[in-house]
C-alpha atoms as a PDB file:
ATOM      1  CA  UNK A   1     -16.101 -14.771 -13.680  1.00  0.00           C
ATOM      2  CA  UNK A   2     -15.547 -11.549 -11.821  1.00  0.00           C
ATOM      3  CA  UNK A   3     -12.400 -10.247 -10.034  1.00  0.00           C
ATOM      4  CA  UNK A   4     -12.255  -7.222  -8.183  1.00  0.00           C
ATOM      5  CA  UNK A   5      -9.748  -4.726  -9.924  1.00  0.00           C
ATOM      6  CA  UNK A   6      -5.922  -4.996  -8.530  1.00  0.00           C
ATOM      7  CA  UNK A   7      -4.891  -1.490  -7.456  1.00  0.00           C
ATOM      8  CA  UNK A   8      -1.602  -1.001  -8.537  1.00  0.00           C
ATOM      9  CA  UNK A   9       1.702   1.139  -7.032  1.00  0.00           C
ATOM     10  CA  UNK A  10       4.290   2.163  -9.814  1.00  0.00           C
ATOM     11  CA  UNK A  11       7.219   3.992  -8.839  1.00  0.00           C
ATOM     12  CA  UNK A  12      10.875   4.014 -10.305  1.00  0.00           C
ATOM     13  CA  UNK A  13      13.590   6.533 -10.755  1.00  0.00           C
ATOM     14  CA  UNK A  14      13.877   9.176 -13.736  1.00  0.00           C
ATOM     15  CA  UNK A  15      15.119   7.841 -16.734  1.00  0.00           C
ATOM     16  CA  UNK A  16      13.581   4.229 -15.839  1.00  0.00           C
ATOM     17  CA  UNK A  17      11.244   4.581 -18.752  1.00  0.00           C
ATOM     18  CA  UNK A  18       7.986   4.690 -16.497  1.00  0.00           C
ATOM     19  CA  UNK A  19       6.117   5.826 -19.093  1.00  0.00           C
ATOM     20  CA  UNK A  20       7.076   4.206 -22.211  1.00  0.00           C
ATOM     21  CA  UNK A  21       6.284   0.799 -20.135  1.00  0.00           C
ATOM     22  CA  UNK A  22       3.131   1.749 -18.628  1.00  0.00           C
ATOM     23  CA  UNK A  23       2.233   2.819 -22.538  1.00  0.00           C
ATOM     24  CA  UNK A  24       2.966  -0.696 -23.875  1.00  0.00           C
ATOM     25  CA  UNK A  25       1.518  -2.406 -20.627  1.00  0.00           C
ATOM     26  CA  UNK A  26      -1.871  -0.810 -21.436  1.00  0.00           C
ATOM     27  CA  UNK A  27      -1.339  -1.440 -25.251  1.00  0.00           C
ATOM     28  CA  UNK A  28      -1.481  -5.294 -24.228  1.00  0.00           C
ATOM     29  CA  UNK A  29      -3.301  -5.439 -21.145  1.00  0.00           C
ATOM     30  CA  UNK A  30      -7.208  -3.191 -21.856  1.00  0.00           C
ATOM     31  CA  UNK A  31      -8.232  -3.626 -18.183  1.00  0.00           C
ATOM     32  CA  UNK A  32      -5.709  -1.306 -16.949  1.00  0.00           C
ATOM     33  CA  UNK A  33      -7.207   2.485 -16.373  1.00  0.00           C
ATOM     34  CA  UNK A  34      -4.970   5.228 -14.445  1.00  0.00           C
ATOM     35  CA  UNK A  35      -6.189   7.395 -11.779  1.00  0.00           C
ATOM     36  CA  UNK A  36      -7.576  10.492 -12.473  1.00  0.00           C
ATOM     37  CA  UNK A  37      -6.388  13.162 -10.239  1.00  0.00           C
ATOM     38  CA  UNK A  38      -8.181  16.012  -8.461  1.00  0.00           C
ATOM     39  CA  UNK A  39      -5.945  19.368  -9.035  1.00  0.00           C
ATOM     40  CA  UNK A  40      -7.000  23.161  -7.731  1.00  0.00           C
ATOM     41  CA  UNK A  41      -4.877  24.304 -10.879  1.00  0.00           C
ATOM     42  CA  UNK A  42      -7.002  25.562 -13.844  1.00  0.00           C
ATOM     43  CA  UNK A  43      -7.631  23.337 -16.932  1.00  0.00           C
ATOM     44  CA  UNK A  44      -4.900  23.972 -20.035  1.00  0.00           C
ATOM     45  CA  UNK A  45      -6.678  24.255 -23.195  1.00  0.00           C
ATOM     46  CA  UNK A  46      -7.616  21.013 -24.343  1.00  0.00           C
ATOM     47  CA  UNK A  47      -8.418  19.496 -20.873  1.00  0.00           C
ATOM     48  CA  UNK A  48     -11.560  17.489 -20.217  1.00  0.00           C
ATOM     49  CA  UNK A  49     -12.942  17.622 -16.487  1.00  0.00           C
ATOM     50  CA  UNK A  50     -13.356  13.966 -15.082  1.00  0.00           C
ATOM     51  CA  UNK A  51     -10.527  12.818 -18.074  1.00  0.00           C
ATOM     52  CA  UNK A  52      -7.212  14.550 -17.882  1.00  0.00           C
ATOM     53  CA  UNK A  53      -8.228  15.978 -13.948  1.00  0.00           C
ATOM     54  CA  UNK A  54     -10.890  16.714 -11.970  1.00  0.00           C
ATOM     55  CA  UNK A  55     -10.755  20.414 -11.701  1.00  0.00           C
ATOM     56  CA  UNK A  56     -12.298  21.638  -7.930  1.00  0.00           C
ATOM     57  CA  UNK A  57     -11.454  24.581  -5.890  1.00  0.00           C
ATOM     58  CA  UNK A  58      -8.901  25.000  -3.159  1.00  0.00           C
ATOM     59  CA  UNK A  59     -11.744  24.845  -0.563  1.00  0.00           C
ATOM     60  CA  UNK A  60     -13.156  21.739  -2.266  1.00  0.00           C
ATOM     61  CA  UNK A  61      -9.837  20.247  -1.767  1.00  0.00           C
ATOM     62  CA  UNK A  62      -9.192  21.029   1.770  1.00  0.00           C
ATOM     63  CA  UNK A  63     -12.758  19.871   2.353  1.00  0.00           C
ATOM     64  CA  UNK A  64     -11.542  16.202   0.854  1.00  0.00           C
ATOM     65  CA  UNK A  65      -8.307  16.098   2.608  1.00  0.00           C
ATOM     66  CA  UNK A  66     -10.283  16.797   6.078  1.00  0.00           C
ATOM     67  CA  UNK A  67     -12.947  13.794   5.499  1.00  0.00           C
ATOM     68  CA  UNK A  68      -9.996  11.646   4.536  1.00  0.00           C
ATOM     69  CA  UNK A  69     -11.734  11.635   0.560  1.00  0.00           C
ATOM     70  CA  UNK A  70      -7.817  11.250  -0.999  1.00  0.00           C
ATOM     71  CA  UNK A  71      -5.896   8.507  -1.146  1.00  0.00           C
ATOM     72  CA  UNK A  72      -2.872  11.250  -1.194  1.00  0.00           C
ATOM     73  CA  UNK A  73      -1.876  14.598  -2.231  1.00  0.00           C
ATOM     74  CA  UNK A  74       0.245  17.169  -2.523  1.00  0.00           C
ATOM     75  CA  UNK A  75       0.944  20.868  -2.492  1.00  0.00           C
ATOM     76  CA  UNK A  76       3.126  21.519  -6.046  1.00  0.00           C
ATOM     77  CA  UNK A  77       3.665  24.994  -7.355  1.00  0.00           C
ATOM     78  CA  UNK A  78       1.051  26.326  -5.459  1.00  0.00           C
ATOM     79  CA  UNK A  79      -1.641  24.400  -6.555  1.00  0.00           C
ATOM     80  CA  UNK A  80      -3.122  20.905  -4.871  1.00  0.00           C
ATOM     81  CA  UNK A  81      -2.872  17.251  -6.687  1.00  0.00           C
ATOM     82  CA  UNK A  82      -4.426  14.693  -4.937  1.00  0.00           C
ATOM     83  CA  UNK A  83      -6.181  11.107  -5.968  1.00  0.00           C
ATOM     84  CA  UNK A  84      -9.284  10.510  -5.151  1.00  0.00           C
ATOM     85  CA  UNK A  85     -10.193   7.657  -2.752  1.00  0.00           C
ATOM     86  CA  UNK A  86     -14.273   6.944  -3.986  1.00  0.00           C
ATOM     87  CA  UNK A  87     -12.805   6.978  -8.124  1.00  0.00           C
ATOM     88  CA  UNK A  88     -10.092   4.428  -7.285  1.00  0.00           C
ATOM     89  CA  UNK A  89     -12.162   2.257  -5.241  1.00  0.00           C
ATOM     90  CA  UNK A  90     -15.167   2.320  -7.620  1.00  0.00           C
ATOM     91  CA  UNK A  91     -13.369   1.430 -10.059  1.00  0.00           C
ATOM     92  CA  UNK A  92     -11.606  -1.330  -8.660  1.00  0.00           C
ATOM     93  CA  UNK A  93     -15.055  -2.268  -7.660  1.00  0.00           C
ATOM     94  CA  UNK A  94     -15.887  -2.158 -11.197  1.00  0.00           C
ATOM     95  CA  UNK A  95     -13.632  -5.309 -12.001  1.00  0.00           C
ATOM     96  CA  UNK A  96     -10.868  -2.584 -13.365  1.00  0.00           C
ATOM     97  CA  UNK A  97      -7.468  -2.304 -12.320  1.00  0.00           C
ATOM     98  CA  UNK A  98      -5.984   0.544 -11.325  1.00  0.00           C
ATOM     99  CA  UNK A  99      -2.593   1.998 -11.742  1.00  0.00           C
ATOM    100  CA  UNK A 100      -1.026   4.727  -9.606  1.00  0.00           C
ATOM    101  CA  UNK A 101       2.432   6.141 -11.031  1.00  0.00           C
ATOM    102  CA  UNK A 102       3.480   7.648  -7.623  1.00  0.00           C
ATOM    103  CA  UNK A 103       6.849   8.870  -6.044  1.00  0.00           C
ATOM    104  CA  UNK A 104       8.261   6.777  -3.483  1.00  0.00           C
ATOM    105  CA  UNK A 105       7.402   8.635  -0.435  1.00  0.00           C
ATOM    106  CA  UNK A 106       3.798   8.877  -1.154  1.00  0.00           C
ATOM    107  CA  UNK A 107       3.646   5.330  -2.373  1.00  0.00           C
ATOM    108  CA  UNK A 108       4.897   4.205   1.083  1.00  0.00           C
ATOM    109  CA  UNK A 109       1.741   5.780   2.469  1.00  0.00           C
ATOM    110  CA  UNK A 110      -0.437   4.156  -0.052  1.00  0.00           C
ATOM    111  CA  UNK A 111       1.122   0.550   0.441  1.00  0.00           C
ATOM    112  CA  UNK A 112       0.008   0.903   4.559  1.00  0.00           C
ATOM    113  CA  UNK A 113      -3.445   2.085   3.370  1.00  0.00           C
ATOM    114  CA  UNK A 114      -3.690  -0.827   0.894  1.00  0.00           C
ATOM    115  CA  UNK A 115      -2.378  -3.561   1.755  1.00  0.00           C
ATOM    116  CA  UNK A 116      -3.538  -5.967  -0.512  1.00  0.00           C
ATOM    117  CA  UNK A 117      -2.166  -2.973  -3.826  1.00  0.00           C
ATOM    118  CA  UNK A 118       0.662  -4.293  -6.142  1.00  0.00           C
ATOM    119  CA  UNK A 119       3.841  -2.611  -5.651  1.00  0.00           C
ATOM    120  CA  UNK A 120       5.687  -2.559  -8.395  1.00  0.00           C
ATOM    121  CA  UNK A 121       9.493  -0.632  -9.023  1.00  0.00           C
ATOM    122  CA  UNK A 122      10.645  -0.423 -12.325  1.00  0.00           C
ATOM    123  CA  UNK A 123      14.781   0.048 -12.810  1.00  0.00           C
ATOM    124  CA  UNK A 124      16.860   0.473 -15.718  1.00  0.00           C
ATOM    125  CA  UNK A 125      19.403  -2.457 -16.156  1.00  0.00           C
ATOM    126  CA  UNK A 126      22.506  -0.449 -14.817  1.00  0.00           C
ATOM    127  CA  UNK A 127      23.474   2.626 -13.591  1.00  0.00           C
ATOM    128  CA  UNK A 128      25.015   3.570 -16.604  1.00  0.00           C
ATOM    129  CA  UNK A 129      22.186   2.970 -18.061  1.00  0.00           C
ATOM    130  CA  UNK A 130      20.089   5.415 -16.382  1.00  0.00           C
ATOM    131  CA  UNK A 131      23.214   8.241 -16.904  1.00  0.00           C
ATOM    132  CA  UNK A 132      22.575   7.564 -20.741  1.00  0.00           C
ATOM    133  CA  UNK A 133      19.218   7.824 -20.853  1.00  0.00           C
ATOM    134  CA  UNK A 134      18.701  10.830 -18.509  1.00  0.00           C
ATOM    135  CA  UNK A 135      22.062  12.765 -20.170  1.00  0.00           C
ATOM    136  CA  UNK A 136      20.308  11.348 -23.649  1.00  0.00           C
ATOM    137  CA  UNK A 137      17.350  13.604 -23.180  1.00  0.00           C
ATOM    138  CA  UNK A 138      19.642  16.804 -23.861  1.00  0.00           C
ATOM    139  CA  UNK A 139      16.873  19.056 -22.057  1.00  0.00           C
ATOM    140  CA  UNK A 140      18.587  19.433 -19.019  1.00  0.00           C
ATOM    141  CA  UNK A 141      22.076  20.964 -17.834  1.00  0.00           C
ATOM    142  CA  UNK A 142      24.577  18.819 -16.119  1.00  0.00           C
ATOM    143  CA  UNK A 143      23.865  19.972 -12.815  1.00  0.00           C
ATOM    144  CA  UNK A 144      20.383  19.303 -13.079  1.00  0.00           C
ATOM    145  CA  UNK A 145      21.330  15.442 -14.292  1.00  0.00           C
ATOM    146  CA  UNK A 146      23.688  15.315 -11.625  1.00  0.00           C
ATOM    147  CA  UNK A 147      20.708  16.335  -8.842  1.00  0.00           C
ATOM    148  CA  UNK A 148      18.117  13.868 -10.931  1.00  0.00           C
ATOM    149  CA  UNK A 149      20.719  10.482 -10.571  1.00  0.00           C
ATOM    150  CA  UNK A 150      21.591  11.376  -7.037  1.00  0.00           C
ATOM    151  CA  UNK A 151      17.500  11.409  -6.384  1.00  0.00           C
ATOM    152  CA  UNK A 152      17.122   8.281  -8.480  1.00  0.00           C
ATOM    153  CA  UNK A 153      19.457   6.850  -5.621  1.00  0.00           C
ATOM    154  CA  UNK A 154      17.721   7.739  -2.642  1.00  0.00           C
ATOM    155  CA  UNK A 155      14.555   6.567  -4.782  1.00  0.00           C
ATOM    156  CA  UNK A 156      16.077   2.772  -5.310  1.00  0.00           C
ATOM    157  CA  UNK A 157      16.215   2.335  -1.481  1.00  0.00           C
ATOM    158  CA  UNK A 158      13.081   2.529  -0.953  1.00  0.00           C
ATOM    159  CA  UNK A 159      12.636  -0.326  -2.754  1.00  0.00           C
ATOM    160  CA  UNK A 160      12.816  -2.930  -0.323  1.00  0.00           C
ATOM    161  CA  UNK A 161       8.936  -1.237   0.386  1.00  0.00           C
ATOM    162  CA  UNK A 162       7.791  -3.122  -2.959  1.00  0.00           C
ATOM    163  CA  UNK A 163       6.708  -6.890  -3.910  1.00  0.00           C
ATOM    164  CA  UNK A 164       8.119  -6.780  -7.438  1.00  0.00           C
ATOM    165  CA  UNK A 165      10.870  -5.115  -9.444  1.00  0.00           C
ATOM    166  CA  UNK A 166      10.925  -5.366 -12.853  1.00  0.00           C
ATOM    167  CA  UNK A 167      14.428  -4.475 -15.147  1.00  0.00           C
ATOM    168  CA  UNK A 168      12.969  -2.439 -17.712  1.00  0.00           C
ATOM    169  CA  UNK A 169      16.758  -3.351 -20.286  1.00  0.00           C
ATOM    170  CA  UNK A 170      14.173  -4.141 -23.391  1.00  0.00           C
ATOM    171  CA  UNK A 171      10.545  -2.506 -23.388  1.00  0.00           C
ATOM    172  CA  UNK A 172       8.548  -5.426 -24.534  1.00  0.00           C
ATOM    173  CA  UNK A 173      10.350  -8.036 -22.250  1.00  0.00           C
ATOM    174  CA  UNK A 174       9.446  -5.928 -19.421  1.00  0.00           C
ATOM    175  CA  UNK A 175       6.200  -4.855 -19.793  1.00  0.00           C
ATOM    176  CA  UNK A 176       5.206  -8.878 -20.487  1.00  0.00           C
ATOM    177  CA  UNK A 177       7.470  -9.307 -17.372  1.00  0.00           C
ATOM    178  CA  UNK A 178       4.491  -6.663 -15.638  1.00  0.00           C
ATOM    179  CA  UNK A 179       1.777  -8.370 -17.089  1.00  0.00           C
ATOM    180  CA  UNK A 180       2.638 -11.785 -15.989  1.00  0.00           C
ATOM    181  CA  UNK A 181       2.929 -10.276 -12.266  1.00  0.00           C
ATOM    182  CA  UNK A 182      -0.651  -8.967 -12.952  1.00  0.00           C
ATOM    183  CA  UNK A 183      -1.932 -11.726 -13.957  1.00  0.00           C
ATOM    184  CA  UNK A 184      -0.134 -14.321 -11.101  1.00  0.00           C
ATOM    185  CA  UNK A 185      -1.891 -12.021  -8.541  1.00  0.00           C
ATOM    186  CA  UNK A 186      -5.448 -12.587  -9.831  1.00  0.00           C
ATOM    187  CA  UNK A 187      -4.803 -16.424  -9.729  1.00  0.00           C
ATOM    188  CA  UNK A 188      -4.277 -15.988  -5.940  1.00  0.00           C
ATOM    189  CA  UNK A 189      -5.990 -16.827  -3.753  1.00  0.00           C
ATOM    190  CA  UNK A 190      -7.196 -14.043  -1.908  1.00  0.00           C
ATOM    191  CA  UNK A 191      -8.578 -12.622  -5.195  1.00  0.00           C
ATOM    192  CA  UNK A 192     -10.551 -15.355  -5.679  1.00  0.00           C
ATOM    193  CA  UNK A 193     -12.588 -15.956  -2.428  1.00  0.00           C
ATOM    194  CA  UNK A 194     -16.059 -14.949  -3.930  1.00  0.00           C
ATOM    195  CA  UNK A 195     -15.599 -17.946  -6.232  1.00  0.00           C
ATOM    196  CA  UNK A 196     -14.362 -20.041  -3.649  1.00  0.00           C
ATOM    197  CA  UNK A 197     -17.544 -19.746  -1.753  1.00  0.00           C
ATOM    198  CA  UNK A 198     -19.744 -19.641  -4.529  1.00  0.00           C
ATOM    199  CA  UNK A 199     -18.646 -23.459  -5.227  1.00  0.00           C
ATOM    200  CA  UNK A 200     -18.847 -23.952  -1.064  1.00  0.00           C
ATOM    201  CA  UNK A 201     -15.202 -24.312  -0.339  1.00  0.00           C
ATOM    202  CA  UNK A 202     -14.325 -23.173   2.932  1.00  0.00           C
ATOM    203  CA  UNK A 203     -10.297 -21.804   3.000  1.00  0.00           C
ATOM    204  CA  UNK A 204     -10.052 -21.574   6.811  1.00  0.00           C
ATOM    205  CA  UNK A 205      -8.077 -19.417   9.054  1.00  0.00           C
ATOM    206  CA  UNK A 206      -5.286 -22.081   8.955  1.00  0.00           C
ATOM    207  CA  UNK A 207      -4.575 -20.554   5.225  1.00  0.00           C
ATOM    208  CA  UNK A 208      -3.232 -17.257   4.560  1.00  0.00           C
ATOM    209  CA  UNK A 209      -4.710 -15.945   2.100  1.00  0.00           C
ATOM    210  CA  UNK A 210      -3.152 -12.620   2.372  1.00  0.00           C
ATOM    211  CA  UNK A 211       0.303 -13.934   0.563  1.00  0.00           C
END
């Protein structure tokens, strides 16, 4: 039974534990792939074209962001970062979900492109919380911390742009807590239309399927 891939929009503040969830997501769930981005940087050693980045000129990139060929990008450093729109769709095609680990601002641009994506914004279980894990690090001075929590709060109201939030207080709780979301959104509806007509039931207008 085939399902087109969910795309997926995962943002959260620093010190949320992004990462370490998205790790144990994919441990349990093998039909998760992340983008890979397109970057004008040049590849560190032990970087694989096509795997960690796809490595193109600055003229290659301007040439995708003029035939609208990125989902988004950026200008970092004084390179270019940018996802490409025909790898995330093909592989969504491909049955395979896709996960995009984005800041907030970009993922508001993605949501209106996408509207049927997964938003999903990960939090830690308290403020606190988030003090001790970012001060925890000890790789960063105090005013740096200081700058990251008062960006983490700016980050959390944007959150009313997302469908789900999930508390990220114990790492295996939450990353079942992401699955189950996953999974709830391919038993919609909406999802599910090619089988629907395949077995000749017609939804109608008069159901929104888009829910």
């Amino acid at each position: 039974m085939f399902r087109k891939g969910l795309l997926i929009v995962f943002s959260g503040p620093s010190g949320a534990g992004k990462g370490t969830l998205l790790k144990s997501v994919t441990t349990i769930n093998k039909n998760i792939g992340f983008s890979v981005s397109a970057t004008t940087r040049s590849p560190r050693e032990g970087e694989v074209n096509g795997k960690n980045y796809f490595f193109i000129s600055v003229d290659q990139f301007k040439s995708m962001i003029e035939n609208n060929m990125l989902v988004e990008w950026v200008e970092y450093c004084g390179n270019y970062y940018g996802t490409p729109r025909k790898y995330v769709e093909d592989t969504l095609e491909a049955g395979i979900d896709v996960i995009l680990e984005i800041e907030v601002e970009g993922a508001a641009n993605i949501i209106k492109q996408y509207p049927d994506c997964v938003p999903i914004f990960v939090l830690p279980p308290s403020f606190e919380e988030l003090r001790k894990r970012i001060e925890g690090r000890g790789t960063e001075k105090q005013d740096v911390i200081e700058k990251r929590l008062e960006r983490a709060k700016k980050e959390m109201n944007y959150i009313k742009n997302y469908k789900y939030v999930v508390i990220n207080d114990d790492i295996e709780r939450a990353a079942n807590d992401m699955n189950c979301i996953l999974r709830s959104e391919k038993l919609k509806i909406k999802h599910n239309t090619n089988i629907l007509k395949d077995l000749g039931i017609d939804i109608g207008r008069e159901n929104n399927v888009n829910d």
